[in-house]
Structure formats: structure tokens, C-alpha cells
C-alpha atoms as a PDB file:
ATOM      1  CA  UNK A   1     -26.052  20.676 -15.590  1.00  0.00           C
ATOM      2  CA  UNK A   2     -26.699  22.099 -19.146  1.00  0.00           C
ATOM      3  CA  UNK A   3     -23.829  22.021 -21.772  1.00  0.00           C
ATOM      4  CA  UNK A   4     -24.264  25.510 -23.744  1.00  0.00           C
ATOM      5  CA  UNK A   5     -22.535  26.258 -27.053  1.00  0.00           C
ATOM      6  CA  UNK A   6     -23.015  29.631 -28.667  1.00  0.00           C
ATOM      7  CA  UNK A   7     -26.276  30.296 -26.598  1.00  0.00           C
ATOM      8  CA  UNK A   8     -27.717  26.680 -27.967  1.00  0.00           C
ATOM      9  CA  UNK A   9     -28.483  24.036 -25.134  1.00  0.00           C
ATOM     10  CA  UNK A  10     -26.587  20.706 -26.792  1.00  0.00           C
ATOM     11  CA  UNK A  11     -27.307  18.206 -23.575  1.00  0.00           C
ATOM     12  CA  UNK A  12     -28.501  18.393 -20.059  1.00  0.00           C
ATOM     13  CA  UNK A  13     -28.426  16.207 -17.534  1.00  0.00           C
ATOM     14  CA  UNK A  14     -29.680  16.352 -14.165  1.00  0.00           C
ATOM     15  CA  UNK A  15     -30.147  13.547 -11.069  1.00  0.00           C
ATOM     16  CA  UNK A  16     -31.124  13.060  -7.480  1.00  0.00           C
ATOM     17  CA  UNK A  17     -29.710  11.067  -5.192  1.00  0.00           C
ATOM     18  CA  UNK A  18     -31.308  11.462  -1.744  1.00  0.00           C
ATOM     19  CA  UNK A  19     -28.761  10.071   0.740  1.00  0.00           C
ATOM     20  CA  UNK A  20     -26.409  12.697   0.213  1.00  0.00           C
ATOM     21  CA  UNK A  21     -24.932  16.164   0.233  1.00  0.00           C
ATOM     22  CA  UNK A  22     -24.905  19.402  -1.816  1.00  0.00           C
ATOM     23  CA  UNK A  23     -21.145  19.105  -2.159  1.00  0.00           C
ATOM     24  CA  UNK A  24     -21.443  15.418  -3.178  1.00  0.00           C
ATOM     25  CA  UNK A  25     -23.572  17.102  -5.783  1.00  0.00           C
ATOM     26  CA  UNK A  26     -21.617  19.541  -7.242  1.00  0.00           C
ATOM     27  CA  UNK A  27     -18.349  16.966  -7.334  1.00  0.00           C
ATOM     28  CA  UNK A  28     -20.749  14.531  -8.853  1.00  0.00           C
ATOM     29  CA  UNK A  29     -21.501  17.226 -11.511  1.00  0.00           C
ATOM     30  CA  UNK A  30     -18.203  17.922 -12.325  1.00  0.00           C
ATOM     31  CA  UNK A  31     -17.627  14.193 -12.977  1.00  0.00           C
ATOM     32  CA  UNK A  32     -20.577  14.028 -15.271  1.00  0.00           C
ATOM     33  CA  UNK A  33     -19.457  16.962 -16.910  1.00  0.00           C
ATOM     34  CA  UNK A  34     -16.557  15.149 -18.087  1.00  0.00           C
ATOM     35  CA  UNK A  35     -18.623  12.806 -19.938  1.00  0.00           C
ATOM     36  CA  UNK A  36     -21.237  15.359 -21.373  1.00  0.00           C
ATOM     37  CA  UNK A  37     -18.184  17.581 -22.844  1.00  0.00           C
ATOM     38  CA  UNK A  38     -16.793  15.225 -25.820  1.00  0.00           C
ATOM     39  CA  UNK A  39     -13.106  14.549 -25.467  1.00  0.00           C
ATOM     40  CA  UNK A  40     -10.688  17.740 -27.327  1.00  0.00           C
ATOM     41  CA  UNK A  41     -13.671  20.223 -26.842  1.00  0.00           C
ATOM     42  CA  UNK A  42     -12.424  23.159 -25.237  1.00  0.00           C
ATOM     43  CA  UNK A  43     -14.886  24.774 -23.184  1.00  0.00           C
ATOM     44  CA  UNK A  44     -15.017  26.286 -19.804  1.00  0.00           C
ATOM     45  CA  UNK A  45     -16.889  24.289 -16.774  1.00  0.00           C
ATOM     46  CA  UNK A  46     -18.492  26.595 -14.696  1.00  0.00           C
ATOM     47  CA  UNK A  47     -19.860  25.236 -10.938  1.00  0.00           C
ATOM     48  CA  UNK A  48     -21.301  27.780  -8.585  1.00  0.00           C
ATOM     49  CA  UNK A  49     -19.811  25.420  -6.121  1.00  0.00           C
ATOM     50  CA  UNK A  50     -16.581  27.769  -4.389  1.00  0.00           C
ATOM     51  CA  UNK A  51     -15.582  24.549  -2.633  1.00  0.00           C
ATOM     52  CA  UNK A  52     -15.659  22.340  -5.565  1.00  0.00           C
ATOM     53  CA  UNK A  53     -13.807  24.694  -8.030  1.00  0.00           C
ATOM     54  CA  UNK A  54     -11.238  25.447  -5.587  1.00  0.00           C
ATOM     55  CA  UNK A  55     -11.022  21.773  -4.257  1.00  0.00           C
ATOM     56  CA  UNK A  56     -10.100  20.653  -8.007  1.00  0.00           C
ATOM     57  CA  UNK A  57      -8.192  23.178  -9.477  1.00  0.00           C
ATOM     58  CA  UNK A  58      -5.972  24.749  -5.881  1.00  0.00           C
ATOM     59  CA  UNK A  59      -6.319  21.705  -3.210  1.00  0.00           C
ATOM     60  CA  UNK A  60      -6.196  18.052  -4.645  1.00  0.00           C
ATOM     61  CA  UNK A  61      -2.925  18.257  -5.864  1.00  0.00           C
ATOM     62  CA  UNK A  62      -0.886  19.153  -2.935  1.00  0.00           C
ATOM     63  CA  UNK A  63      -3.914  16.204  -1.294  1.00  0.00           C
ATOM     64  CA  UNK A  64      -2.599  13.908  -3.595  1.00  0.00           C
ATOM     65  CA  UNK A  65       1.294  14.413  -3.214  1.00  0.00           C
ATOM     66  CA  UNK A  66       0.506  13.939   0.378  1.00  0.00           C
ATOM     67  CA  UNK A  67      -1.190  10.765   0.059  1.00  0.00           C
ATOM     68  CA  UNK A  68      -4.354  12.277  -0.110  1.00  0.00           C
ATOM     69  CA  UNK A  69      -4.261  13.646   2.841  1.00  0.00           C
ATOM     70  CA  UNK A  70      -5.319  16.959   4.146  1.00  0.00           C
ATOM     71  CA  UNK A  71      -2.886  18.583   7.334  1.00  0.00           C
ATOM     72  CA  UNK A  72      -6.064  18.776   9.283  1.00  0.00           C
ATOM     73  CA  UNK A  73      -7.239  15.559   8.789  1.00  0.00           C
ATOM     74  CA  UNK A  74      -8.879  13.394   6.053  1.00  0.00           C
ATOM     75  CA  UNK A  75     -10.172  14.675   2.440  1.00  0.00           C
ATOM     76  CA  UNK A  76     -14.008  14.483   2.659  1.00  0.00           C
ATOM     77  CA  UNK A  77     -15.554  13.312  -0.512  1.00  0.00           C
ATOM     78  CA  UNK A  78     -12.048  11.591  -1.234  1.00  0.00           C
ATOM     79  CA  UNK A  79     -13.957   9.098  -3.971  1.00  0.00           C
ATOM     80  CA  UNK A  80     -15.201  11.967  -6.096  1.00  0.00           C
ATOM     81  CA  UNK A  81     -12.461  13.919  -5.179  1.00  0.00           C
ATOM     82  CA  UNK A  82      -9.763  11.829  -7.125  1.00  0.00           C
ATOM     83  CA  UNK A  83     -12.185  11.031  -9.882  1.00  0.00           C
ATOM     84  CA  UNK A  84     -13.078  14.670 -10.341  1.00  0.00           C
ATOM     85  CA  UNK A  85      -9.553  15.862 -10.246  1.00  0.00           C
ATOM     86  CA  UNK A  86      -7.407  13.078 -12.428  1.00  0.00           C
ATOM     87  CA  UNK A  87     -10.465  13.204 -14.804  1.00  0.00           C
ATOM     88  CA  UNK A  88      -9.675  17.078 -15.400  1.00  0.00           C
ATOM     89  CA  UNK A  89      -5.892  16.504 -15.325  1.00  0.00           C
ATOM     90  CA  UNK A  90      -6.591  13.929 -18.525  1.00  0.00           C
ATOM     91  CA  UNK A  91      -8.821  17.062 -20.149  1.00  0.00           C
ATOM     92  CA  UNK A  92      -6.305  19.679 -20.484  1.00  0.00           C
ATOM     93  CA  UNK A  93      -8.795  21.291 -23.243  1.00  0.00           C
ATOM     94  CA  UNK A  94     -11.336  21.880 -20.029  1.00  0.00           C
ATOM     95  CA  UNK A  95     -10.892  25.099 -18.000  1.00  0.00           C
ATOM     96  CA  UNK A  96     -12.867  24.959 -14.701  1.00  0.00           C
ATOM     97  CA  UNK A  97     -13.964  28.393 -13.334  1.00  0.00           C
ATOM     98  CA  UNK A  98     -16.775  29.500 -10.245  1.00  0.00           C
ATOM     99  CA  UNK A  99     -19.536  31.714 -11.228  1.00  0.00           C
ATOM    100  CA  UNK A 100     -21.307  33.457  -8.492  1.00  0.00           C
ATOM    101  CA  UNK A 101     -24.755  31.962  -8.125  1.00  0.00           C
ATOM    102  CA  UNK A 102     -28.511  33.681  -8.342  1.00  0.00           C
ATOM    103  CA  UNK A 103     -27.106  36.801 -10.067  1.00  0.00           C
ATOM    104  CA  UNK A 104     -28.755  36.325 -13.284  1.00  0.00           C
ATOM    105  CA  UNK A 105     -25.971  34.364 -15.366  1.00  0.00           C
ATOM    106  CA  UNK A 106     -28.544  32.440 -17.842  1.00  0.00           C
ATOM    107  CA  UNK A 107     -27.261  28.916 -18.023  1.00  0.00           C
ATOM    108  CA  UNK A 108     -26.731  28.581 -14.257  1.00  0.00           C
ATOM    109  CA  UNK A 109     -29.761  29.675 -13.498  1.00  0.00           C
ATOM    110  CA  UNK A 110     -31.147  27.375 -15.795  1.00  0.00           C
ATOM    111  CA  UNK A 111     -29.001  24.611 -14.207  1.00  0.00           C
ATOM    112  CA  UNK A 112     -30.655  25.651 -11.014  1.00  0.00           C
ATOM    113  CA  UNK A 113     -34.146  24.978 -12.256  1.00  0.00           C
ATOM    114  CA  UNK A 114     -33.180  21.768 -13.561  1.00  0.00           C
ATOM    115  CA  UNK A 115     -32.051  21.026 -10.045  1.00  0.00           C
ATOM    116  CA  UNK A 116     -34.958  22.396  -8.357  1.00  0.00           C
ATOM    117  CA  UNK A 117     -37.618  20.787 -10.864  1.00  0.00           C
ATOM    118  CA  UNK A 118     -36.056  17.121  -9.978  1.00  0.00           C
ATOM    119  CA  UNK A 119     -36.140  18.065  -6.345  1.00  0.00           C
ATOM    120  CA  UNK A 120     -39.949  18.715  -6.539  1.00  0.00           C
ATOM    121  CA  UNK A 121     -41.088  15.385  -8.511  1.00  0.00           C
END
């Protein structure tokens, strides 16, 4: 993940973790972002991740008022999942939006190298 402001890179961060999944990845990196954004910085979160956005922002909370529970069964990734999504409810200054992915938007392409680059060592 690379925190961007006004075309500057101010932190990155990437990691590997090889017993898992791509969307334990992208949660994981919306948790992290948390920490890399200082607290009352208003900035957008962009993920490239469709299933993450929309699991934080459209799904969790009806999950959550049902006992985090989906109506077809279980919430997968249910530990990031509540992390993820009462860490953005306590960052009202953070607006998390998807970006398509490999059209040529700069800093997520860079992310993508980041990820790729740890992949390979």
C-alpha cells in the first residue's frame, strides 16, 4: 500500500504472508491503512479489491446487526472483517472507494509492484 499526498509518496508498506488469501490481503490492507493514515486526516482509501470495498462500506453492517451473520451462511474473513469495518466507523475523516485495477491509475499500480516485488524475493 503507498499513502500519496499531493503526488508525494509519505509511507508505504507492504507484507507477505504465505498461508493465506488475496482477499485476506486486501482486508489486511485496509486494516493497515488505518494505521498508516494519522488519525483526523481526511483522505480517500482506495482498494482495487470490489469485494473488500463493498464488504466494508454496503455488507458488514447489516452482518453485524445480524450477529454477524450472513443469510447464506457465515461471514468469511469475520476477524478482519470486524476489525476493518469498526476501525473505519471510528475514522469518519476516511472515505473508502474501489478503483478499477491495471488501467494505469499511478499509485495503484505502484501498490501493485510493491506487491509483486515482495512476492518475488
Amino acid at each position: 500500500m503507498v499513502y500519496v499526498v499531493d503526488d508525494e509518496i509519505v509511507a508505504e508498506k507492504h507484507g507477505h504472508d504465505p498461508d493465506t488469501t488475496n482477499n485476506r490481503m486486501e482486508l489486511t490492507a485496509l486494516l493497515e491503512a488505518l494505521d498508516l493514515v494519522p488519525e483526523g486526516t481526511a483522505v480517500t482509501v482506495y482498494s482495487d479489491s470490489h469485494l473488500a470495498v463493498k464488504t466494508i462500506t454496503e455488507w458488514a453492517e447489516g452482518w453485524k446487526r445480524r450477529g454477524w451473520k450472513r443469510k447464506s451462511g457465515p461471514v468469511e474473513n469475520l476477524d478482519l472483517v470486524k476489525k476493518v469495518y469498526e476501525g473505519y466507523r471510528k475514522r469518519p475523516e476516511l472515505e473508502l472507494e474501489w478503483i478499477k485495477a491495471h488501467v494505469g491509475y499511478r499509485w495503484n499500480e505502484y501498490a501493485d509492484e510493491l506487491a509483486a516485488r515482495w512476492r518475488e524475493s
